[in-house]
C-alpha atoms as a PDB file:
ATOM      1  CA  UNK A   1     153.087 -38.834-291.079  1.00  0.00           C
ATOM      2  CA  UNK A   2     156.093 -36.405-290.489  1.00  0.00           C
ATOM      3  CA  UNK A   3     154.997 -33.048-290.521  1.00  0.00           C
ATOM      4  CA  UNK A   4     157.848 -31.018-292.668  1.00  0.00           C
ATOM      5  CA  UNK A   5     159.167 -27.570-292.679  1.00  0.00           C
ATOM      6  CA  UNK A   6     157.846 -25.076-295.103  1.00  0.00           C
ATOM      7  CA  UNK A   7     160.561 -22.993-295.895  1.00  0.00           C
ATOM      8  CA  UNK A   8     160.173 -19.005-296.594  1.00  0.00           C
ATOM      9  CA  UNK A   9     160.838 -19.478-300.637  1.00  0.00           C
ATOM     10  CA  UNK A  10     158.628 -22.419-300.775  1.00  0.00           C
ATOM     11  CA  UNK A  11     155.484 -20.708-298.546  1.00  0.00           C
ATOM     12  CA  UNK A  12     156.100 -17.881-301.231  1.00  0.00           C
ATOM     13  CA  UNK A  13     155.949 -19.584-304.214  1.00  0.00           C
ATOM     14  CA  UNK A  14     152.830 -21.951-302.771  1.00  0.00           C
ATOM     15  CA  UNK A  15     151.170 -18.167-302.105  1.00  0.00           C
ATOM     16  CA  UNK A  16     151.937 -17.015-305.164  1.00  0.00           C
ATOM     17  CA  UNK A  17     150.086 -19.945-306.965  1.00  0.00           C
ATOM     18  CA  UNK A  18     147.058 -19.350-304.687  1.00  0.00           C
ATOM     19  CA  UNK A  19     146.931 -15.701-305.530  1.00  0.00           C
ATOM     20  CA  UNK A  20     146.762 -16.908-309.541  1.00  0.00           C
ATOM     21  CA  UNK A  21     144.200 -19.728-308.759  1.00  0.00           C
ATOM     22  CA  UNK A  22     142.259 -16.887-306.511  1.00  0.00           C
ATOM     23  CA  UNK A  23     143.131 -14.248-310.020  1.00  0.00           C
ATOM     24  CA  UNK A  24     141.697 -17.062-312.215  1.00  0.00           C
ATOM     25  CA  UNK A  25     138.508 -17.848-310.146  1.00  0.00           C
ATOM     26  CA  UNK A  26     137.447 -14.106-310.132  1.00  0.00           C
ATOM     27  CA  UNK A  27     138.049 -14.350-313.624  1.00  0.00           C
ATOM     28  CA  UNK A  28     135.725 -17.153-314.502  1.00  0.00           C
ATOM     29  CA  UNK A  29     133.439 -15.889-312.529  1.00  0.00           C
ATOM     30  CA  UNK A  30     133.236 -12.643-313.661  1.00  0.00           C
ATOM     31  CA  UNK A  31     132.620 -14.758-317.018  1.00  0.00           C
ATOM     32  CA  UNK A  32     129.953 -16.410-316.084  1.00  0.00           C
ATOM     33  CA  UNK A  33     128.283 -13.709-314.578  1.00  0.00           C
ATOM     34  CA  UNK A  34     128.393 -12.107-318.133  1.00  0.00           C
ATOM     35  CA  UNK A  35     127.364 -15.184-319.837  1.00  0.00           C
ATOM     36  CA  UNK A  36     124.404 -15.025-317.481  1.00  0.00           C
ATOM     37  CA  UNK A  37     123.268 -11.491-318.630  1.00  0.00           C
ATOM     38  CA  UNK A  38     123.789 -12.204-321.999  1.00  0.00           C
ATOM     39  CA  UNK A  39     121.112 -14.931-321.547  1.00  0.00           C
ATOM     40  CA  UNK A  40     118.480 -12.582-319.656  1.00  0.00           C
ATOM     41  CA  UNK A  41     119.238 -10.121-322.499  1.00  0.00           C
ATOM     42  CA  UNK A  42     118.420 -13.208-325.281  1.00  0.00           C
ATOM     43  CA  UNK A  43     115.183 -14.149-323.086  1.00  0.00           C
ATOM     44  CA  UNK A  44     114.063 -10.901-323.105  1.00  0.00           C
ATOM     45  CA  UNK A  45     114.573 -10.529-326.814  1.00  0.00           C
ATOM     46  CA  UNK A  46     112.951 -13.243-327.875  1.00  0.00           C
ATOM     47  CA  UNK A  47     109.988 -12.444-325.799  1.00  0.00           C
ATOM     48  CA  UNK A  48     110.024  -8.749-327.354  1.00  0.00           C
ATOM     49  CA  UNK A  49     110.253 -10.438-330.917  1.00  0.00           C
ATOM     50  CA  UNK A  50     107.092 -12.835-330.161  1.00  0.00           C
ATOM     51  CA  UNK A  51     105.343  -9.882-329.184  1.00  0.00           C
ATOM     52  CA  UNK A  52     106.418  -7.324-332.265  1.00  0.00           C
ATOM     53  CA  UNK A  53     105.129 -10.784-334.426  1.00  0.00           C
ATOM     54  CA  UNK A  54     101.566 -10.844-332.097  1.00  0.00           C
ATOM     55  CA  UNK A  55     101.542  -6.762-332.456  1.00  0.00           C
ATOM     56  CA  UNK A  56     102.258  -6.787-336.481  1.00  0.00           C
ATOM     57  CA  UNK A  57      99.444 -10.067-337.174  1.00  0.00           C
ATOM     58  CA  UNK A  58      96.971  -7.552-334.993  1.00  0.00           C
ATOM     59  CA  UNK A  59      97.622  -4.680-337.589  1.00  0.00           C
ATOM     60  CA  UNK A  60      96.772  -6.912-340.164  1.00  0.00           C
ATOM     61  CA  UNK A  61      93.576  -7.572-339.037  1.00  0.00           C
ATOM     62  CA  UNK A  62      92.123 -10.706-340.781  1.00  0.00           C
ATOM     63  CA  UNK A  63      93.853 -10.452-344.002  1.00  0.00           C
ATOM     64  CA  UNK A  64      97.066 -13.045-343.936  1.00  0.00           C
ATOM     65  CA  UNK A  65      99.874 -11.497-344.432  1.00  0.00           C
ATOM     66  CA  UNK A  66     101.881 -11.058-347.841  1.00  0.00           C
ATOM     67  CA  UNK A  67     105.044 -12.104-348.202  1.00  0.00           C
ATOM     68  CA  UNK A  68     107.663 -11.035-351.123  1.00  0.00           C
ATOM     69  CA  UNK A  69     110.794 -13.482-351.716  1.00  0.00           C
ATOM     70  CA  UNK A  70     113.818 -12.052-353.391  1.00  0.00           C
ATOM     71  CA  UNK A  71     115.342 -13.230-356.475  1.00  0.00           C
ATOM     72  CA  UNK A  72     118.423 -14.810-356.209  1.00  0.00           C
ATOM     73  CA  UNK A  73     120.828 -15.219-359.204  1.00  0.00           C
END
């Protein structure tokens, strides 16, 4: 295999595409790391729902609870 040359405009423009690619990876990452909050935040909601629902039947005691539709039309 012949090893070749890099010349200065090409070893710029090669370094300039890795400094996008590096600019893009921080970028998805930094979206991921979001995506992975959100989700801890959505756990922990869920979890503080199921316990509001455990809290609210324990007010009610033994009586079931009553439940009032809406009309539509």
């Amino acid at each position: 295999m012949d090893r070749k040359d890099v010349g200065d405009r090409q070893l710029d423009a090669l370094l300039e595409r890795l400094d996008r690619l590096c600019a893009e990876m921080h970028s998805l990452n930094r979206h991921l790391d979001t995506n992975e909050h959100l989700l801890r935040i959505s756990r922990e909601l869920s979890t503080l729902n199921e316990s509001l629902q455990a809290l609210a039947y324990a007010a009610l005691g033994r009586q079931a609870p009553t439940v009032r539709r809406r009309r539509t039309g």
